[in-house]
PDB file of N, CA and C in Angstrom:
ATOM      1  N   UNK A   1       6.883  51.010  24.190  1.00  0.00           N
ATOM      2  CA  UNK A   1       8.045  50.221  24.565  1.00  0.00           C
ATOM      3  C   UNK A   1       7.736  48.743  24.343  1.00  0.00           C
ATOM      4  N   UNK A   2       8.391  48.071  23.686  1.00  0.00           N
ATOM      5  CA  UNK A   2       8.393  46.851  23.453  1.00  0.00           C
ATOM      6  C   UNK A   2       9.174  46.024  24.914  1.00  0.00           C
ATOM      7  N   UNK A   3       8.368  44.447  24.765  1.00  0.00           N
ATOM      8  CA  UNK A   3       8.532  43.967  25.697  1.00  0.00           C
ATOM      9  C   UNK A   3       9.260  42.647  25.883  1.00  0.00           C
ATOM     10  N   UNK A   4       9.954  42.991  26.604  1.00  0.00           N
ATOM     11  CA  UNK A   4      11.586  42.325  26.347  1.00  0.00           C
ATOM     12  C   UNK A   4      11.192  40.238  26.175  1.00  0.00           C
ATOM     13  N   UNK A   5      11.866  40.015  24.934  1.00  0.00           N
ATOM     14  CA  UNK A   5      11.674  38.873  24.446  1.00  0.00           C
ATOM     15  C   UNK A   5      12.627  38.180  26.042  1.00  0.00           C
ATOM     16  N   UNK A   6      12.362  36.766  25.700  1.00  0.00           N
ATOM     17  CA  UNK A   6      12.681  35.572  26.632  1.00  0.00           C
ATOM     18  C   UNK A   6      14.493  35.536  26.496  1.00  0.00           C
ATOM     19  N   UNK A   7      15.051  35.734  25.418  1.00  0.00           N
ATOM     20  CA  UNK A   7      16.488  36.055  25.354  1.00  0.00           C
ATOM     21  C   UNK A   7      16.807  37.264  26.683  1.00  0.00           C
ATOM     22  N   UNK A   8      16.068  38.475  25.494  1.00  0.00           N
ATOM     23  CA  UNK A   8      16.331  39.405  26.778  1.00  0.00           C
ATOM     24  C   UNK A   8      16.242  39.472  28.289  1.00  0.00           C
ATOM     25  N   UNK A   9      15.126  38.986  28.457  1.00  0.00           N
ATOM     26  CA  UNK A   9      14.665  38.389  30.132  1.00  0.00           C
ATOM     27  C   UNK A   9      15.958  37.771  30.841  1.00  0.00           C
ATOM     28  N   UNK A  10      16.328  36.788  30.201  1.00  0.00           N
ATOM     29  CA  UNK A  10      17.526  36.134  30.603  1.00  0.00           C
ATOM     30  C   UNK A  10      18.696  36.532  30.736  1.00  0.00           C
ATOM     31  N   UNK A  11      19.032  37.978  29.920  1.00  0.00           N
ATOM     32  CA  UNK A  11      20.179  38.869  30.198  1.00  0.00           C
ATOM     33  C   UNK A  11      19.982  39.655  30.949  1.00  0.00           C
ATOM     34  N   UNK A  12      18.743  40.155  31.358  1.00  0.00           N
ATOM     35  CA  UNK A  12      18.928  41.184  32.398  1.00  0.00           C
ATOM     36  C   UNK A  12      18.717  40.553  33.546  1.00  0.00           C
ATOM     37  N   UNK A  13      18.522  39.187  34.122  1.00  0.00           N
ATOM     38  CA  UNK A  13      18.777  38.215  35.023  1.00  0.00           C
ATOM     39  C   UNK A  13      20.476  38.260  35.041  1.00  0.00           C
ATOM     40  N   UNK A  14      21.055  38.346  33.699  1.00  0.00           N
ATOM     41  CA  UNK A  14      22.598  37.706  33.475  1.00  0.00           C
ATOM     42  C   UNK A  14      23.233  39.407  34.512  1.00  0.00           C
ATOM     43  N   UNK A  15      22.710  40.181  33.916  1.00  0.00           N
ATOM     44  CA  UNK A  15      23.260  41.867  34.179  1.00  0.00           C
ATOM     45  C   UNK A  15      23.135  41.634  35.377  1.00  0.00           C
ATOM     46  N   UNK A  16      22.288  41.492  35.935  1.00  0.00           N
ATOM     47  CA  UNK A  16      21.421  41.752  37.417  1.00  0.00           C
ATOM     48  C   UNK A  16      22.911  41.008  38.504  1.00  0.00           C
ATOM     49  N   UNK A  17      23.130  39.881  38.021  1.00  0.00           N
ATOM     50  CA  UNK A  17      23.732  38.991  38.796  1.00  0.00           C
ATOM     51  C   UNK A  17      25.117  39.156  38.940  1.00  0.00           C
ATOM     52  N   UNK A  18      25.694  39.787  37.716  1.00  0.00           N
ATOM     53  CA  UNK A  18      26.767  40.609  36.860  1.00  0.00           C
ATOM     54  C   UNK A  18      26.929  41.939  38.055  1.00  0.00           C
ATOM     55  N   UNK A  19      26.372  42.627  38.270  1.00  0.00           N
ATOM     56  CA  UNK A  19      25.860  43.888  39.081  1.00  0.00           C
ATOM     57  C   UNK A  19      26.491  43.422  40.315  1.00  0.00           C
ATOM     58  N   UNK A  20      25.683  42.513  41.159  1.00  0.00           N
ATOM     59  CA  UNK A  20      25.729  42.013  42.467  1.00  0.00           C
ATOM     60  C   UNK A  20      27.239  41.370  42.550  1.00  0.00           C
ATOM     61  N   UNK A  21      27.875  40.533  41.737  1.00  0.00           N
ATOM     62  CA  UNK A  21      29.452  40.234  42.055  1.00  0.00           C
ATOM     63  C   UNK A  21      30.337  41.426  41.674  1.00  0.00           C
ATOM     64  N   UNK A  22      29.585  42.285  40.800  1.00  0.00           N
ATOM     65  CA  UNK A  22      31.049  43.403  40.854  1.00  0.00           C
ATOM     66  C   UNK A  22      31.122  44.390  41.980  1.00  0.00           C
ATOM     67  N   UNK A  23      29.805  44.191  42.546  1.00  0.00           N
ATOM     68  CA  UNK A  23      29.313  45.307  43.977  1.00  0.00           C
ATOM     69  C   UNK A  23      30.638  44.243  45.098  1.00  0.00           C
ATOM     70  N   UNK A  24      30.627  43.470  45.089  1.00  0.00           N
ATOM     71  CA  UNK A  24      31.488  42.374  45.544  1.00  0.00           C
ATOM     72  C   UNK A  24      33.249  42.451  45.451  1.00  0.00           C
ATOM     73  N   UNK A  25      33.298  42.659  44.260  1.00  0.00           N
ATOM     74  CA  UNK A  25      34.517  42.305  43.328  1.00  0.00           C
ATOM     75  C   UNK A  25      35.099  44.198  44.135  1.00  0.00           C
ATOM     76  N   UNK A  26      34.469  45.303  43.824  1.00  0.00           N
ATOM     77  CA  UNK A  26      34.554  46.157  43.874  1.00  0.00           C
ATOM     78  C   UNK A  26      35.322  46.818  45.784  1.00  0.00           C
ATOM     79  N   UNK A  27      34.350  45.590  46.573  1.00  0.00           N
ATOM     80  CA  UNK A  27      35.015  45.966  48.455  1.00  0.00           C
ATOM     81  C   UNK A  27      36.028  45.740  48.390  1.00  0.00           C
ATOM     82  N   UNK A  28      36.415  44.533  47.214  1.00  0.00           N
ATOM     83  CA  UNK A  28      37.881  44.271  47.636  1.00  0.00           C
ATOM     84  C   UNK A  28      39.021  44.684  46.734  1.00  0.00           C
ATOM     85  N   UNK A  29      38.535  45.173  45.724  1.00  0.00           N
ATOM     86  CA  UNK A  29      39.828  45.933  45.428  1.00  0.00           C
ATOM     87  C   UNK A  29      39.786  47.460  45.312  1.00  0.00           C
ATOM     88  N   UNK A  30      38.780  47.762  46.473  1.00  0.00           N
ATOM     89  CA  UNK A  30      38.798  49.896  46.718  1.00  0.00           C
ATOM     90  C   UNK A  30      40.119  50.250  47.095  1.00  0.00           C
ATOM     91  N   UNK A  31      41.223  49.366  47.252  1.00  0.00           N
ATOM     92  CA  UNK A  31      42.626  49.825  47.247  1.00  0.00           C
ATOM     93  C   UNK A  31      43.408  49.685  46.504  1.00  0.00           C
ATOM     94  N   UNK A  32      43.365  49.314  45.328  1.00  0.00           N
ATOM     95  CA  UNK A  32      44.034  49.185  44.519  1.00  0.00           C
ATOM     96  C   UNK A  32      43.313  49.824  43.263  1.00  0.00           C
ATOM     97  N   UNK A  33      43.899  50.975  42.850  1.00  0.00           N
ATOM     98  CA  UNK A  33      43.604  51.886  42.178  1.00  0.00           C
ATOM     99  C   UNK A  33      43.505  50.873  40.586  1.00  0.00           C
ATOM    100  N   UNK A  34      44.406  50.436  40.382  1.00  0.00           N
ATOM    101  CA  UNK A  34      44.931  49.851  39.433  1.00  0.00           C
ATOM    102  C   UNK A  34      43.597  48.738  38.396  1.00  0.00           C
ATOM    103  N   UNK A  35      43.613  48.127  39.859  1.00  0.00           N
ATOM    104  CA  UNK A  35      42.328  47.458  39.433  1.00  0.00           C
ATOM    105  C   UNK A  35      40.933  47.879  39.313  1.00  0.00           C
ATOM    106  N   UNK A  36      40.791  49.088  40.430  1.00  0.00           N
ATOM    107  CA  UNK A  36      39.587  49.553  40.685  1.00  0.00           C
ATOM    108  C   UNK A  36      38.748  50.478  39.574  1.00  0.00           C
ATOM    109  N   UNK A  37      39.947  50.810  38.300  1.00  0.00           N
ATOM    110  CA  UNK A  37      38.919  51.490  36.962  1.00  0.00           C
ATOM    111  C   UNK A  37      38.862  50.293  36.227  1.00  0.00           C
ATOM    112  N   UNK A  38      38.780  49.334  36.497  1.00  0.00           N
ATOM    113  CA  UNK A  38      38.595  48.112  35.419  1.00  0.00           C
ATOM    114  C   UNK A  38      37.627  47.752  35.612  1.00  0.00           C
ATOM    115  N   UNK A  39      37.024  47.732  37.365  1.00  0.00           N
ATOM    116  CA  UNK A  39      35.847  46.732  37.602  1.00  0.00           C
ATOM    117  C   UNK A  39      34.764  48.305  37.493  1.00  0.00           C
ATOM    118  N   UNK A  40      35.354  49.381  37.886  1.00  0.00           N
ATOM    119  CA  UNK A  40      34.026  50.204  37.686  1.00  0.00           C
ATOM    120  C   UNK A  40      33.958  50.743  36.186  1.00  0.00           C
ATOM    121  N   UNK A  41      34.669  50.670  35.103  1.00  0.00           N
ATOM    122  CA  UNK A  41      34.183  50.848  33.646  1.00  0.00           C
ATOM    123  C   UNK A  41      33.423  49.656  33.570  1.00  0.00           C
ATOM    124  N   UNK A  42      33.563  47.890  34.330  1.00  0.00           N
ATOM    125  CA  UNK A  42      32.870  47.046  33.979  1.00  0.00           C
ATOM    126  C   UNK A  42      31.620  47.077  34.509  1.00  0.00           C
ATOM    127  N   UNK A  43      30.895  47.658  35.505  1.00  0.00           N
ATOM    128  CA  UNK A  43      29.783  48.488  35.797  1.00  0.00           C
ATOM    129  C   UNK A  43      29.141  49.051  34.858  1.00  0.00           C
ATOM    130  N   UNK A  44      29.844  50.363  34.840  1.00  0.00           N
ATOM    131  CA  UNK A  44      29.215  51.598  33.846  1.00  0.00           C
ATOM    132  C   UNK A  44      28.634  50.599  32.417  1.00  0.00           C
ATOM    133  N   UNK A  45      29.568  49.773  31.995  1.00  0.00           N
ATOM    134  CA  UNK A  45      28.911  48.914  30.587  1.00  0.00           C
ATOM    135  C   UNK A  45      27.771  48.487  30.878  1.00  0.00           C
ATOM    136  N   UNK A  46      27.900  47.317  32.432  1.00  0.00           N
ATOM    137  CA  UNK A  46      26.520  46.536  32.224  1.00  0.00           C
ATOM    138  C   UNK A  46      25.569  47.714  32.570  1.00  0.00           C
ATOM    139  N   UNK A  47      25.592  48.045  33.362  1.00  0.00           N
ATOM    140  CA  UNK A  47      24.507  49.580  33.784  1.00  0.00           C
ATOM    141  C   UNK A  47      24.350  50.307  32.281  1.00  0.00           C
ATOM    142  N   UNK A  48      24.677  50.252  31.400  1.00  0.00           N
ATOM    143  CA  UNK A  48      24.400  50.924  29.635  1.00  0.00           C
ATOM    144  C   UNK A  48      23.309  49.760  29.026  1.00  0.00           C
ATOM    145  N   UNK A  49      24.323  48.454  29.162  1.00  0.00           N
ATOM    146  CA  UNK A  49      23.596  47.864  28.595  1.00  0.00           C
ATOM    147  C   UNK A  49      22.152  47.329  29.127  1.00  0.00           C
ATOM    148  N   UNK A  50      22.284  47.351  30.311  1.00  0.00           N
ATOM    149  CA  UNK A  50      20.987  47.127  31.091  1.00  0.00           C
ATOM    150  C   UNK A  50      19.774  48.093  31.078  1.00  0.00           C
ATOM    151  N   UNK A  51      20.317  49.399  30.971  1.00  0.00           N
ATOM    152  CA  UNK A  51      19.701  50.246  30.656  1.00  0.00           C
ATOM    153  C   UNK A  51      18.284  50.236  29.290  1.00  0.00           C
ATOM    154  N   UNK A  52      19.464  50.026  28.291  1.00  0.00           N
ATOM    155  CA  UNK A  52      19.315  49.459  26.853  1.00  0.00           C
ATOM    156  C   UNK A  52      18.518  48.277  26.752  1.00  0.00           C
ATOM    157  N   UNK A  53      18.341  47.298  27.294  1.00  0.00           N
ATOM    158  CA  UNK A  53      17.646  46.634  27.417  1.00  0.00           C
ATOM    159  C   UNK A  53      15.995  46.642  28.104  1.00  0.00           C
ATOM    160  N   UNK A  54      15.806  47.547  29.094  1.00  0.00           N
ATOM    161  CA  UNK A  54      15.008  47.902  29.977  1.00  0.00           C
ATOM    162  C   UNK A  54      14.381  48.822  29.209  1.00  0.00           C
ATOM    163  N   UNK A  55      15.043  49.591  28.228  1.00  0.00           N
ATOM    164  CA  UNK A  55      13.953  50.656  27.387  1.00  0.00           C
ATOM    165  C   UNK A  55      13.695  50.052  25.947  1.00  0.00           C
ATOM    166  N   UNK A  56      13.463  48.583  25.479  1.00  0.00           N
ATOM    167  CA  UNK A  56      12.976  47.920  24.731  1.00  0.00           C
ATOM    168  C   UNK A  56      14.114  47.729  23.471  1.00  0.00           C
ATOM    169  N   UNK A  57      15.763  48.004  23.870  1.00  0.00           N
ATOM    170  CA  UNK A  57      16.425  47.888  22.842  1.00  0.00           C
ATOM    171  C   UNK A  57      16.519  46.268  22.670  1.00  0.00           C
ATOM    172  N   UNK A  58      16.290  45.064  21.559  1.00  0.00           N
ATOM    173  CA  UNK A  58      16.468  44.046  21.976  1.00  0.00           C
ATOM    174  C   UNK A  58      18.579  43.687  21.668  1.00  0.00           C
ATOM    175  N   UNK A  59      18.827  42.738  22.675  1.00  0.00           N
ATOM    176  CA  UNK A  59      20.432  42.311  22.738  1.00  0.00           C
ATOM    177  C   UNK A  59      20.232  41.526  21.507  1.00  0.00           C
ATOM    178  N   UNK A  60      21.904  41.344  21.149  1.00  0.00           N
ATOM    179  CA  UNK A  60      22.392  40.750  19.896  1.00  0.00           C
ATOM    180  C   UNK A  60      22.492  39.493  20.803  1.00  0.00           C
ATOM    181  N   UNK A  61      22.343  38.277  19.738  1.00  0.00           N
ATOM    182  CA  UNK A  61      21.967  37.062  20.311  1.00  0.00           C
ATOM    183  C   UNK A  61      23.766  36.489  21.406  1.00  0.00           C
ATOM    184  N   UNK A  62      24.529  37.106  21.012  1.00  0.00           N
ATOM    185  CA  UNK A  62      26.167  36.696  21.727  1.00  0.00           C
ATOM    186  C   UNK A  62      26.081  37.450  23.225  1.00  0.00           C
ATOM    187  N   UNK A  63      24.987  38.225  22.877  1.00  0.00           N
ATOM    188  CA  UNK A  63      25.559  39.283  24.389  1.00  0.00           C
ATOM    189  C   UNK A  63      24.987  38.364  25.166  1.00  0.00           C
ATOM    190  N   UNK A  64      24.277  36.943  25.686  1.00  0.00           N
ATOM    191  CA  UNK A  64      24.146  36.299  26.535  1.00  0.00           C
ATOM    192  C   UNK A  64      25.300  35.508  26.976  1.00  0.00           C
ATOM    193  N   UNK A  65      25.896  34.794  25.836  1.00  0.00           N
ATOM    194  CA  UNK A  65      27.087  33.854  26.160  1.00  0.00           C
ATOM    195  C   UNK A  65      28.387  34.784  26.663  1.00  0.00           C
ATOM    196  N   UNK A  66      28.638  36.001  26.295  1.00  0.00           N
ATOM    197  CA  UNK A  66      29.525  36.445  26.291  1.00  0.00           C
ATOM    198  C   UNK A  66      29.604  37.372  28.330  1.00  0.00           C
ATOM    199  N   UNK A  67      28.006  37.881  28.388  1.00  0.00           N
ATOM    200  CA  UNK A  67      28.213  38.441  29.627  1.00  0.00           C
ATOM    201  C   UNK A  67      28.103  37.336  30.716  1.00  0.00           C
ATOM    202  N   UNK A  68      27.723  35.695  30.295  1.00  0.00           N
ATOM    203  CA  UNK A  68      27.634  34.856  31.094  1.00  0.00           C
ATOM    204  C   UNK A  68      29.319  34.775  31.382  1.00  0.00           C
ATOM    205  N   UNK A  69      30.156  34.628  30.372  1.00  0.00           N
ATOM    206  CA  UNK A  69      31.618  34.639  30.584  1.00  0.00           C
ATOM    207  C   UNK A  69      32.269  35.710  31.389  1.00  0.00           C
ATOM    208  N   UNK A  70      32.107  36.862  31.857  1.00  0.00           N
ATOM    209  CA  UNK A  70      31.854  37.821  32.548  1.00  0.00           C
ATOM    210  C   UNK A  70      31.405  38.041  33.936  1.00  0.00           C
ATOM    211  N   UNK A  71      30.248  37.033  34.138  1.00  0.00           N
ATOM    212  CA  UNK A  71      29.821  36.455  35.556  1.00  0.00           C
ATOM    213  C   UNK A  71      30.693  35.330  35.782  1.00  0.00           C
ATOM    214  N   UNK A  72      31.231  34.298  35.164  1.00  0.00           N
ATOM    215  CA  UNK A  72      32.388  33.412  35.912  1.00  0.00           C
ATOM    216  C   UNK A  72      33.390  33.793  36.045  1.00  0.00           C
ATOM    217  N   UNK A  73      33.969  34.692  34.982  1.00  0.00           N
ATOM    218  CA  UNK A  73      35.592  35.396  35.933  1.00  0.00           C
ATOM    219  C   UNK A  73      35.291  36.346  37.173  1.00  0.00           C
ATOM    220  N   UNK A  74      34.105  36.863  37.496  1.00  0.00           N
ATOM    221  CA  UNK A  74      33.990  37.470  38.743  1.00  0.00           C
ATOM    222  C   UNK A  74      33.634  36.393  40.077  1.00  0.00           C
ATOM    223  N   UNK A  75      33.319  35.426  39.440  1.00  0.00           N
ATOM    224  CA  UNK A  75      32.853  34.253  40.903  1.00  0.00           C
ATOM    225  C   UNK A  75      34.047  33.812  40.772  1.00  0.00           C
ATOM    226  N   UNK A  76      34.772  33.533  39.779  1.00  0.00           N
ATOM    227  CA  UNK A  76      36.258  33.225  40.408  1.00  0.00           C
ATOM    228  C   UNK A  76      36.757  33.854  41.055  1.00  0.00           C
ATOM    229  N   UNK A  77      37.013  34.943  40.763  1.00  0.00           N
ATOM    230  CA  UNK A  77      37.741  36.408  41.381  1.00  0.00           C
ATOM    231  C   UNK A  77      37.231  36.343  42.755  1.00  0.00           C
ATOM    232  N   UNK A  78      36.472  35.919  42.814  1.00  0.00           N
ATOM    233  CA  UNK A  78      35.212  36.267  44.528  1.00  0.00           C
ATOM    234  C   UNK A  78      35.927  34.515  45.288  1.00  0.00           C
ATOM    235  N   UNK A  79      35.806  33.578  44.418  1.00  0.00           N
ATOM    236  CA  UNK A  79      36.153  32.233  45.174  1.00  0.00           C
ATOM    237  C   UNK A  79      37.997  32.223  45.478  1.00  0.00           C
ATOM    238  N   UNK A  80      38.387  32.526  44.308  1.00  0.00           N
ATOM    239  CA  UNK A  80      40.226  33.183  45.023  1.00  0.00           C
ATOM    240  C   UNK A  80      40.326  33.905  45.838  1.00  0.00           C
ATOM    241  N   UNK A  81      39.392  34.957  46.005  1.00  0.00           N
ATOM    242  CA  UNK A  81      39.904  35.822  47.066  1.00  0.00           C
ATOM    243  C   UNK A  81      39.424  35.093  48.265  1.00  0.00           C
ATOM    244  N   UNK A  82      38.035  34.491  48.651  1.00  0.00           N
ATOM    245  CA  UNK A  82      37.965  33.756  49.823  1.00  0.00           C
ATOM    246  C   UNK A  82      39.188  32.836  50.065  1.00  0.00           C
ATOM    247  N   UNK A  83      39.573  32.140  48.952  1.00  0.00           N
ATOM    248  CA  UNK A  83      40.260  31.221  49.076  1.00  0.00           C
ATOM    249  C   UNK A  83      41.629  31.539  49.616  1.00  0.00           C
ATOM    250  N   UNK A  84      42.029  32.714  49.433  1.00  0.00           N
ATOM    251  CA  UNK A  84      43.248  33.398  49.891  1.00  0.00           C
ATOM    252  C   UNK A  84      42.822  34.344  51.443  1.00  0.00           C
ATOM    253  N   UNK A  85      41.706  34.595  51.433  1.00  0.00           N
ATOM    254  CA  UNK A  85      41.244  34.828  53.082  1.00  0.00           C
ATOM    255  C   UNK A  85      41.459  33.810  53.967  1.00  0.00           C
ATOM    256  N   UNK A  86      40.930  32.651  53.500  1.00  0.00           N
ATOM    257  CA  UNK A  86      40.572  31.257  54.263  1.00  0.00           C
ATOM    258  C   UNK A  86      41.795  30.656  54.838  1.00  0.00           C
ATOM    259  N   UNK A  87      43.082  30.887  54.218  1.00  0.00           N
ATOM    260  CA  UNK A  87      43.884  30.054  54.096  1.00  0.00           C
ATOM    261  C   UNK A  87      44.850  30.435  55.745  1.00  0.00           C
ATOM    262  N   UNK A  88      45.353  29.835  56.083  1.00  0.00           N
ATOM    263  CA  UNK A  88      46.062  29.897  57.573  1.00  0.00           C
ATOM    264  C   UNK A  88      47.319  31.000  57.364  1.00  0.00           C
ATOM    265  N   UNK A  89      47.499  31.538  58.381  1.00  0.00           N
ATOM    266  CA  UNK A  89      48.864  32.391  58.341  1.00  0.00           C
ATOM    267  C   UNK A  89      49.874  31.507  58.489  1.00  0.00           C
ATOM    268  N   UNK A  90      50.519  31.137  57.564  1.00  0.00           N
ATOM    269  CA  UNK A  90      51.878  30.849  58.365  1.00  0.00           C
ATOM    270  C   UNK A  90      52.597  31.536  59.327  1.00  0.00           C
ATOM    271  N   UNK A  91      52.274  32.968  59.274  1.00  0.00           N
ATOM    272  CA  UNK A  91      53.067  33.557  60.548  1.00  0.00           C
ATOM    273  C   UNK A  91      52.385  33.714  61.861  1.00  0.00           C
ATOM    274  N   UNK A  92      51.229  32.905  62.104  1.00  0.00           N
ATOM    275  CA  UNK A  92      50.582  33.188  63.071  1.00  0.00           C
ATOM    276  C   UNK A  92      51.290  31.684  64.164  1.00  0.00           C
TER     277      UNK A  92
END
């Protein structure tokens, strides 16, 4: 098994982190069906590709920029939804 170049290192840091906001992304929409096969096919990918990486496949040089784009629509997704928790009831 070959041993994952400094690119790679840095994507499975990117996956890893990727992982932990969709574990996130995932509490809050277990009710909504709709959304809920979007964020778990977006799992099953990084869990392939992480996989793939971990058994010495090396990533194409885009799959860093591209799954970094991937980790900011989920910290958004995570900072709107606080942001829509946070916010006062008007009907209270």
């Amino acid at each position: 098994m070959q041993k994952p170049n400094q690119n790679d290192t840095r994507l499975i840091q990117m996956l890893e982190r990727i992982l932990a906001l969709n574990d996130q992304v995932l509490l809050l929409v277990h009710d909504r069906p709709d959304l809920l096969s979007r964020f778990v096919d977006q799992r099953i990918g990084v869990l392939r590709v992480l996989d793939a990486l971990q058994s010495g496949t090396p990533a194409p040089p885009e799959a860093l920029p591209a799954f970094g784009r991937v980790a900011r629509q989920l910290e958004e997704i995570l900072l709107r939804s606080h942001q829509i928790q946070a916010a006062p009831r008007m009907d209270a």
